[in-house]
N, C-alpha and C. Protein backbone atom coordinates (compact mmCIF):
# COMPACT_ATOMS: atom_id res chain seq x y z
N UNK A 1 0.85 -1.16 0.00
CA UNK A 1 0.00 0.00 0.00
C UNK A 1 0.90 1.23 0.00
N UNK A 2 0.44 1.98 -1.10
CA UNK A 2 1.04 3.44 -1.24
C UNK A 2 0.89 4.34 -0.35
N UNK A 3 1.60 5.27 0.07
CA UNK A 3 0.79 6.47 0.99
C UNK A 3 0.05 7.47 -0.40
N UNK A 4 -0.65 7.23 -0.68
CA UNK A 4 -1.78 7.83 -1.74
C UNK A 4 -3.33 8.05 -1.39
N UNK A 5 -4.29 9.22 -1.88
CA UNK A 5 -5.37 9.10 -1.42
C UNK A 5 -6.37 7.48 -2.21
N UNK A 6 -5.74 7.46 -3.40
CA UNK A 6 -6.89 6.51 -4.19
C UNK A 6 -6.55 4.69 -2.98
N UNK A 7 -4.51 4.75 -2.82
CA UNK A 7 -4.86 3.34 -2.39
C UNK A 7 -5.16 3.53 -0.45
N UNK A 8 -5.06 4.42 0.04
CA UNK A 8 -5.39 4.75 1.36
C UNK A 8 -7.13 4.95 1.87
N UNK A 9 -7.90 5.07 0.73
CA UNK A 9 -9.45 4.97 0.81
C UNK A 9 -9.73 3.96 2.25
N UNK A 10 -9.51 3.00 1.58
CA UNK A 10 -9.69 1.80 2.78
C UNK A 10 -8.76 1.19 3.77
N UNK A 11 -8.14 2.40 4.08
CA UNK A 11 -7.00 1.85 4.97
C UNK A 11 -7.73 1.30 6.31
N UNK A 12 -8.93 1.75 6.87
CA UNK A 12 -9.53 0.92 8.26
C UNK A 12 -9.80 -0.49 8.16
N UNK A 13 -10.29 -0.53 6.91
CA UNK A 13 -9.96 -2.29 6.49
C UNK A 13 -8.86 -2.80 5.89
N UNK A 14 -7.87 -2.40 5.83
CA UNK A 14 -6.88 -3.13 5.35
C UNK A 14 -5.67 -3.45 6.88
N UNK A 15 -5.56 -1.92 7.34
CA UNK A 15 -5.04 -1.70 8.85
C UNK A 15 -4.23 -2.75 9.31
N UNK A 16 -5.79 -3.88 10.21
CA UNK A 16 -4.74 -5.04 10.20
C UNK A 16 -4.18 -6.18 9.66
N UNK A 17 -4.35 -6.21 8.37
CA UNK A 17 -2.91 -6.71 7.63
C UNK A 17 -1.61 -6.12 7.40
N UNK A 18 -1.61 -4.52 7.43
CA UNK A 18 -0.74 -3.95 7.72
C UNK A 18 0.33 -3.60 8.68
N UNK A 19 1.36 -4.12 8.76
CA UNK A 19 1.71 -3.98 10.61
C UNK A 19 3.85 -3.49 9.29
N UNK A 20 3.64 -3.08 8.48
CA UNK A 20 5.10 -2.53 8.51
C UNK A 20 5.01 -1.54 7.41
N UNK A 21 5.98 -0.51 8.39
CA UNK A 21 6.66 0.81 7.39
C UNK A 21 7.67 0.55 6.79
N UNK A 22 7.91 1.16 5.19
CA UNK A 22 8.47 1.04 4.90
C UNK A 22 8.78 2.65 4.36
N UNK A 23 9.80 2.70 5.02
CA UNK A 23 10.40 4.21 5.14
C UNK A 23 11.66 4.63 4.04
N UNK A 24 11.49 5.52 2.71
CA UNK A 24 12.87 5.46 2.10
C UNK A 24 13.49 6.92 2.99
N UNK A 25 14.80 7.17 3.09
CA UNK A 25 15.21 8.01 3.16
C UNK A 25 16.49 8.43 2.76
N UNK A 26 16.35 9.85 2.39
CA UNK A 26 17.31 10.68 1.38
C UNK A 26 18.12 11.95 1.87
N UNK A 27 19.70 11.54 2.06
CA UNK A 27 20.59 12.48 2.50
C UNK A 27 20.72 13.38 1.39
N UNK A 28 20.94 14.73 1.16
CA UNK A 28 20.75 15.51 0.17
C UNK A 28 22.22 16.02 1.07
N UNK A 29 22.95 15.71 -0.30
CA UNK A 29 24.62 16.35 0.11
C UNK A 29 24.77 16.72 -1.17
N UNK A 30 26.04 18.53 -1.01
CA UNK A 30 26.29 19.22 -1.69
C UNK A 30 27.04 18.42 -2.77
N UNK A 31 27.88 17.49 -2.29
CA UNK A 31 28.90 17.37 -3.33
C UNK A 31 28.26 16.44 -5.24
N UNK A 32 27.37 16.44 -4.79
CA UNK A 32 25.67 16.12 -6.05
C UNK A 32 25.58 17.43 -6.68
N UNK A 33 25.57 17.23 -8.29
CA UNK A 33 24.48 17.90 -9.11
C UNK A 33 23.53 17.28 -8.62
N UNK A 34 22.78 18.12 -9.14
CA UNK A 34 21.01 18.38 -8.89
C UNK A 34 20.54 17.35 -9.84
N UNK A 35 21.29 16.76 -11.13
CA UNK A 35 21.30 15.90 -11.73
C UNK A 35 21.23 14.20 -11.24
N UNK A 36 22.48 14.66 -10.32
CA UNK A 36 22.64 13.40 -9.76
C UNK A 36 21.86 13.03 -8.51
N UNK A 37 21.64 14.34 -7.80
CA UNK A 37 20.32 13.89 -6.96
C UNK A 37 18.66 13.37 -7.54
N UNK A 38 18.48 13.90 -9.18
CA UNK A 38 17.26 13.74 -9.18
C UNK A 38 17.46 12.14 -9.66
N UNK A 39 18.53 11.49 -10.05
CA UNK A 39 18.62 10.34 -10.52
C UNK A 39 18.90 9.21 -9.33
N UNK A 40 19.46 9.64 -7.96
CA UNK A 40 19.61 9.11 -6.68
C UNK A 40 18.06 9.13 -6.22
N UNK A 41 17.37 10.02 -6.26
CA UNK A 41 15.85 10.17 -5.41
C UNK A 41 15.34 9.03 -6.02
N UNK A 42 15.32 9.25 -7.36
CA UNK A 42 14.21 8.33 -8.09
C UNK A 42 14.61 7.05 -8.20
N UNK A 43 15.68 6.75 -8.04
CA UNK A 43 15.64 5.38 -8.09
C UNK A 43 15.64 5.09 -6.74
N UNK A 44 16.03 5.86 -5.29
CA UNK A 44 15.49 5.01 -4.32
C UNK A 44 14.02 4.70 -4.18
N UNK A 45 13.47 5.89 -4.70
CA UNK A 45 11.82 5.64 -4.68
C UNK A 45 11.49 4.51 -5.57
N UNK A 46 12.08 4.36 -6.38
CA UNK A 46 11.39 3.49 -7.57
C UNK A 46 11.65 1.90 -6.53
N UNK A 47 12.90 2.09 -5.90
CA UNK A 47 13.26 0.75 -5.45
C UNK A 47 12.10 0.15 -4.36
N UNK A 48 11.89 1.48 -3.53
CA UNK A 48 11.07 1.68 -2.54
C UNK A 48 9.65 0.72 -2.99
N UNK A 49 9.18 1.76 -4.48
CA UNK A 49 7.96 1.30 -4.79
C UNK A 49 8.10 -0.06 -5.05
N UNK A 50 9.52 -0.69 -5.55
CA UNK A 50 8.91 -2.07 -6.08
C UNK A 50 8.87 -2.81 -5.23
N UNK A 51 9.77 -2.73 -3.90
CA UNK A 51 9.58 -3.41 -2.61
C UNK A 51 8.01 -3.61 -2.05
N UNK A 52 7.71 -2.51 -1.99
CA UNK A 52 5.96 -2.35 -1.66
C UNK A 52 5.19 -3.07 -2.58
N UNK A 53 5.36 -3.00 -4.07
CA UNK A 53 4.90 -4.08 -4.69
C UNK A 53 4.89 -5.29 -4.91
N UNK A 54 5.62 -6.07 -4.53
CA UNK A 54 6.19 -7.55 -4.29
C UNK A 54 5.46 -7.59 -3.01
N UNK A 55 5.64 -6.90 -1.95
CA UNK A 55 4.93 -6.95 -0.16
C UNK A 55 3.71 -6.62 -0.36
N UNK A 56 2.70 -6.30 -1.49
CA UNK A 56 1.71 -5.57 -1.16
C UNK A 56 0.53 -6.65 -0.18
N UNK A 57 0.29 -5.54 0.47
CA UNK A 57 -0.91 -6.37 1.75
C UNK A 57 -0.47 -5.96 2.94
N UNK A 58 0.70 -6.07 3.04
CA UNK A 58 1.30 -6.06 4.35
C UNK A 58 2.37 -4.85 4.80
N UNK A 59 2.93 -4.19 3.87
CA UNK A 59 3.48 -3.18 4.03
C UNK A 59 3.03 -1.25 3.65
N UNK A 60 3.16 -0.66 4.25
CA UNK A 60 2.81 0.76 3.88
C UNK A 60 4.10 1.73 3.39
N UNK A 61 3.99 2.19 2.16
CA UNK A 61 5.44 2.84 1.64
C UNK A 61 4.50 4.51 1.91
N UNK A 62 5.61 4.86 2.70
CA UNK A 62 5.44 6.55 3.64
C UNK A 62 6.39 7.31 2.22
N UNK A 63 6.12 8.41 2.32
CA UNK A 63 6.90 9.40 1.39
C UNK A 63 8.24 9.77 1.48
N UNK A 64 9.25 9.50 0.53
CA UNK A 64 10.25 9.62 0.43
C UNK A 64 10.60 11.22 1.76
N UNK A 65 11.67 10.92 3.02
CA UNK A 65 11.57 11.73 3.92
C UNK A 65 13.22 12.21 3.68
N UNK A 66 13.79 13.81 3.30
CA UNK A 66 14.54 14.23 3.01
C UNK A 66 15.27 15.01 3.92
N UNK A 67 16.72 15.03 4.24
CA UNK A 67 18.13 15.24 5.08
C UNK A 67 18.83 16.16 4.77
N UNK A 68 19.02 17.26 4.70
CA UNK A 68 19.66 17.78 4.33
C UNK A 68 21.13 18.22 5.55
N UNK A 69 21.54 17.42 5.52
CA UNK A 69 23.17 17.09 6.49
C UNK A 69 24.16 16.29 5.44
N UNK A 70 25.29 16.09 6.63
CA UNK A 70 25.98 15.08 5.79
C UNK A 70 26.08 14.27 7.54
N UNK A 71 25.56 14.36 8.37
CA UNK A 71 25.94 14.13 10.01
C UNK A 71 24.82 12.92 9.92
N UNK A 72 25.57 11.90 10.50
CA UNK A 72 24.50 10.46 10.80
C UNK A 72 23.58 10.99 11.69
N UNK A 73 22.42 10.40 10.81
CA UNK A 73 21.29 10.61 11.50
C UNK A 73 20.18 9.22 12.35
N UNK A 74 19.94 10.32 13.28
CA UNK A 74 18.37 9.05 13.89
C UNK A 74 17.31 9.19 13.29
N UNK A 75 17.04 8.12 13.25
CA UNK A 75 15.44 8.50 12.13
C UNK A 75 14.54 7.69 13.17
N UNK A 76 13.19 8.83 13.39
CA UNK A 76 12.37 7.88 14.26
C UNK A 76 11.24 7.10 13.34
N UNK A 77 10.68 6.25 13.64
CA UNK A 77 9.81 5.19 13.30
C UNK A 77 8.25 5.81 13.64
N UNK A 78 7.22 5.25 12.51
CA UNK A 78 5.85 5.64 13.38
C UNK A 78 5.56 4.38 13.95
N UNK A 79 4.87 4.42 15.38
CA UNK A 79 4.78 3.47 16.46
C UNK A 79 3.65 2.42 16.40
N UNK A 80 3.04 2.99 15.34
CA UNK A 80 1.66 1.87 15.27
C UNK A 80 1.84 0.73 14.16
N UNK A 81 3.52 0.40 13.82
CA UNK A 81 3.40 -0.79 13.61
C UNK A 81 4.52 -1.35 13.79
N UNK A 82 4.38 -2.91 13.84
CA UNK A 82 4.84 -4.11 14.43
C UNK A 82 6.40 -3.60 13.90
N UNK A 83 6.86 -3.50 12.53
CA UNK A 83 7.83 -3.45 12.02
C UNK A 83 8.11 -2.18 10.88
N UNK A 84 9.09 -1.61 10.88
CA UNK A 84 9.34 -1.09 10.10
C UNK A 84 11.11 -1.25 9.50
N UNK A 85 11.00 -0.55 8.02
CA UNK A 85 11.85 -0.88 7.54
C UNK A 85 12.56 0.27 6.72
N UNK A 86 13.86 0.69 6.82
CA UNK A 86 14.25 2.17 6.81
C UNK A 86 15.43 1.82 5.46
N UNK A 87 15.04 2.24 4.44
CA UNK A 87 15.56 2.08 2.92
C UNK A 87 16.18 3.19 2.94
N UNK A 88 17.85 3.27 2.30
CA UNK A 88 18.83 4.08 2.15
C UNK A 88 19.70 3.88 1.27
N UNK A 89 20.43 4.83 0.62
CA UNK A 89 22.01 4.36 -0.24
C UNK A 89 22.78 4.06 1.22
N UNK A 90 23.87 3.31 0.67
CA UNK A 90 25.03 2.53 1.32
C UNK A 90 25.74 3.75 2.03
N UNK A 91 25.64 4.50 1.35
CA UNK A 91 26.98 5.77 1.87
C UNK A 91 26.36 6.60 2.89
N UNK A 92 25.02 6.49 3.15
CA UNK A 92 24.54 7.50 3.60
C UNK A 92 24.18 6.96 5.64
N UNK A 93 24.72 7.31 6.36
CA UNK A 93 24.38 6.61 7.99
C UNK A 93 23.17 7.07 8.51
N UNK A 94 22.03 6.09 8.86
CA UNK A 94 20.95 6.67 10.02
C UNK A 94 20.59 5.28 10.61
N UNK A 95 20.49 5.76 11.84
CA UNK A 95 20.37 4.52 12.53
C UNK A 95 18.72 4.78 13.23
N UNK A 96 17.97 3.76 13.72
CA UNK A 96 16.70 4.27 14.21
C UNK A 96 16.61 4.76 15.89
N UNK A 97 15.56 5.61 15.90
CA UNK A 97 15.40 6.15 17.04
C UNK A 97 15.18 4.80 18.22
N UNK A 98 15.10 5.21 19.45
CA UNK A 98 14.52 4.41 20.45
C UNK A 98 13.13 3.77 19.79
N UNK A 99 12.56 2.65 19.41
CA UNK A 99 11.07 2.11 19.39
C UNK A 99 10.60 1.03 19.72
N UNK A 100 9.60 0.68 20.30
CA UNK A 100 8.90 -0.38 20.36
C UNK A 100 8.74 -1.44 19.23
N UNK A 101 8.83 -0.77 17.31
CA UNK A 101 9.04 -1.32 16.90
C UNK A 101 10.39 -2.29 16.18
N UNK A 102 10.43 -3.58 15.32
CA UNK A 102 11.43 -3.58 15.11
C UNK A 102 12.11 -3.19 13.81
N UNK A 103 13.51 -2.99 13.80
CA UNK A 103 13.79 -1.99 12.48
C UNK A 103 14.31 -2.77 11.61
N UNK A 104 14.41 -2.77 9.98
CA UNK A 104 15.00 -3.47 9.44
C UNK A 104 16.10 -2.19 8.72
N UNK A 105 16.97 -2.26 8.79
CA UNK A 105 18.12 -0.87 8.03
C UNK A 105 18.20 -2.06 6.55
N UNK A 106 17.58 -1.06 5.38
CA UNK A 106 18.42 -1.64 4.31
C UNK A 106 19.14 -1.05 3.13
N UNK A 107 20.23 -1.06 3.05
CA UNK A 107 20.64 0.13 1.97
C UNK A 107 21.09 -0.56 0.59
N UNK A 108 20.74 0.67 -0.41
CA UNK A 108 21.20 0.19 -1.31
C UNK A 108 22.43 0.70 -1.72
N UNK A 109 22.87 -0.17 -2.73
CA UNK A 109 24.03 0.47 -3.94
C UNK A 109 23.88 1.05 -4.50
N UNK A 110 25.03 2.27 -4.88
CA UNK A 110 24.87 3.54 -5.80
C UNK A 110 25.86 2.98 -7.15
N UNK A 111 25.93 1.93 -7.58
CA UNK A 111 26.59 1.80 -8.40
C UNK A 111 25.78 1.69 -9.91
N UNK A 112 25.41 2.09 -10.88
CA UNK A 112 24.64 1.40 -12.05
C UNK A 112 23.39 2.28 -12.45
N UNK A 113 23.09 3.21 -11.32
CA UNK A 113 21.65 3.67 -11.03
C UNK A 113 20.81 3.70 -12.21
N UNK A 114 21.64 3.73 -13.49
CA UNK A 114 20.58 3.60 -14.78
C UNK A 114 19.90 2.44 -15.40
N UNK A 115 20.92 1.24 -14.49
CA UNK A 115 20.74 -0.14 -15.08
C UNK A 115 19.38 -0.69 -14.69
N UNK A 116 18.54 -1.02 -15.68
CA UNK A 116 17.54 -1.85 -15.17
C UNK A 116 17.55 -3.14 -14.61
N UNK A 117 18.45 -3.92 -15.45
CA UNK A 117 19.14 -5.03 -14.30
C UNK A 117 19.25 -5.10 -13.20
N UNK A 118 20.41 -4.18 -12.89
CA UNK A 118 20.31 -3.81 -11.38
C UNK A 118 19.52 -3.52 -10.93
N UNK A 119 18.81 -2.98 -11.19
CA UNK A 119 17.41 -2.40 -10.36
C UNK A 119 16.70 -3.80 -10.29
N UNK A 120 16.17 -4.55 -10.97
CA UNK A 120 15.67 -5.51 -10.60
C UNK A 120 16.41 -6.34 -9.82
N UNK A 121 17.52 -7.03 -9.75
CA UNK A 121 18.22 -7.64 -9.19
C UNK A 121 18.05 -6.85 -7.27
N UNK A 122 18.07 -5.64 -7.59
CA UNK A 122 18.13 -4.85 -6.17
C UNK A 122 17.18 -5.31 -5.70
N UNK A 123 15.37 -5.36 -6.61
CA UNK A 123 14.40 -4.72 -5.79
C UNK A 123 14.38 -6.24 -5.05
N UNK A 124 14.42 -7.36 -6.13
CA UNK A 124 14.65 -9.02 -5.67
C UNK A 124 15.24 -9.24 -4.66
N UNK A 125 16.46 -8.57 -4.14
CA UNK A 125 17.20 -8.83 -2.85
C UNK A 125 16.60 -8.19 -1.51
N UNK A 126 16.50 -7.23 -2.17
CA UNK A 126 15.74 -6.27 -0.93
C UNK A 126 14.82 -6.82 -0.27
N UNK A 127 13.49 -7.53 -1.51
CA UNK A 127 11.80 -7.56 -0.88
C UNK A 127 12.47 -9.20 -0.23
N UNK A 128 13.33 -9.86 -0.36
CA UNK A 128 13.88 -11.03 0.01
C UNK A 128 14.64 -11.06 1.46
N UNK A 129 15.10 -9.94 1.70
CA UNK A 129 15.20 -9.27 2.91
C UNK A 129 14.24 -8.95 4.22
N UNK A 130 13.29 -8.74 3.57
CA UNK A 130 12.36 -8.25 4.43
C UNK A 130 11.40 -9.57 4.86
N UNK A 131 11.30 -10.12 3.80
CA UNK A 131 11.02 -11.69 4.31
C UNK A 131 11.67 -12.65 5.67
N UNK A 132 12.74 -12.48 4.75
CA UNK A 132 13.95 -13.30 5.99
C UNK A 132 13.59 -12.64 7.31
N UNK A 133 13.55 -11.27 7.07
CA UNK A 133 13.55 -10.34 8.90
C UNK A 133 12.30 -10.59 9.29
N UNK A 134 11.29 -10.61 8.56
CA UNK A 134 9.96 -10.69 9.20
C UNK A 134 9.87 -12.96 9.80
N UNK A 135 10.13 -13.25 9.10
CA UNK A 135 10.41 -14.83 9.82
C UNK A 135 11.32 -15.05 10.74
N UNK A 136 12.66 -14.03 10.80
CA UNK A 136 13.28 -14.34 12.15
C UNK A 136 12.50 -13.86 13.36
N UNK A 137 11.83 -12.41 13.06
CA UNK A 137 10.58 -12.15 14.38
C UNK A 137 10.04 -12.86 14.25
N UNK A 138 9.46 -13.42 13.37
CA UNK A 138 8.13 -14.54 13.72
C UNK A 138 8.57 -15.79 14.68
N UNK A 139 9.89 -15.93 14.37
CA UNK A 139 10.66 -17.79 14.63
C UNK A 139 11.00 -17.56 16.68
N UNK A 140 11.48 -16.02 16.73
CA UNK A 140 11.42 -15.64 18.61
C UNK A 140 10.21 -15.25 19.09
């Protein structure tokens, strides 16, 4: 599920199947053209979106949330679900706030960003990720 008005209509019935965020987030550092940021945003989002699409049912993709530092950051979590999951480039540090929920950190590679290959290959590892983490909570 998108954070969108058309797929959020029925979010009171969908709710509890929903129990994870999936959070992208974006360090915005000087040493980027504006070029290279608009080609960094969009493909974390795109990665974002395809993760949410492979998970759909069970996950909520929140709006790309933007940094403007270069200083590791805490990123807090929203608390009303079981799990969330905090999508990043490799280079970029945030670790999660204090929460009740649990966090999954997953970053990607900045290598290829035009390759569709890669991108698929990414979104495959990633939504494969989130699997594995959600069965090790399930298995304690």
């Amino acid at each position: 599920m998108q954070w969108n008005t058309n797929e959020l209509e029925n979010w009171e019935e969908l709710r509890q199947f929903v129990d994870t965020a999936l959070l992208p987030l974006y360090l915005y550092r000087s040493h980027f053209s504006v070029q290279e940021h608009v080609l960094r945003m969009n493909y974390l989002l795109n990665v974002a979106a395809g993760i949410e699409q492979k998970l759909k049912g069970r996950v909520l993709l929140f709006p790309m949330n933007y940094h403007f530092t270069d200083e590791p950051l805490v990123q807090k979590v929203p608390e009303e679900f079981t799990h969330a999951v905090l999508l990043h480039f490799s280079s970029d540090s945030f670790r999660p706030a204090d929460s009740h929920a649990d966090v999954l950190l997953l970053s990607v590679g900045e290598e290829e960003l035009d390759s569709a290959l890669r991108f698929e290959v990414t979104v495959d590892v990633l939504y494969k990720e989130v699997i594995r983490y959600w069965q090790k909570n399930r298995a304690q």
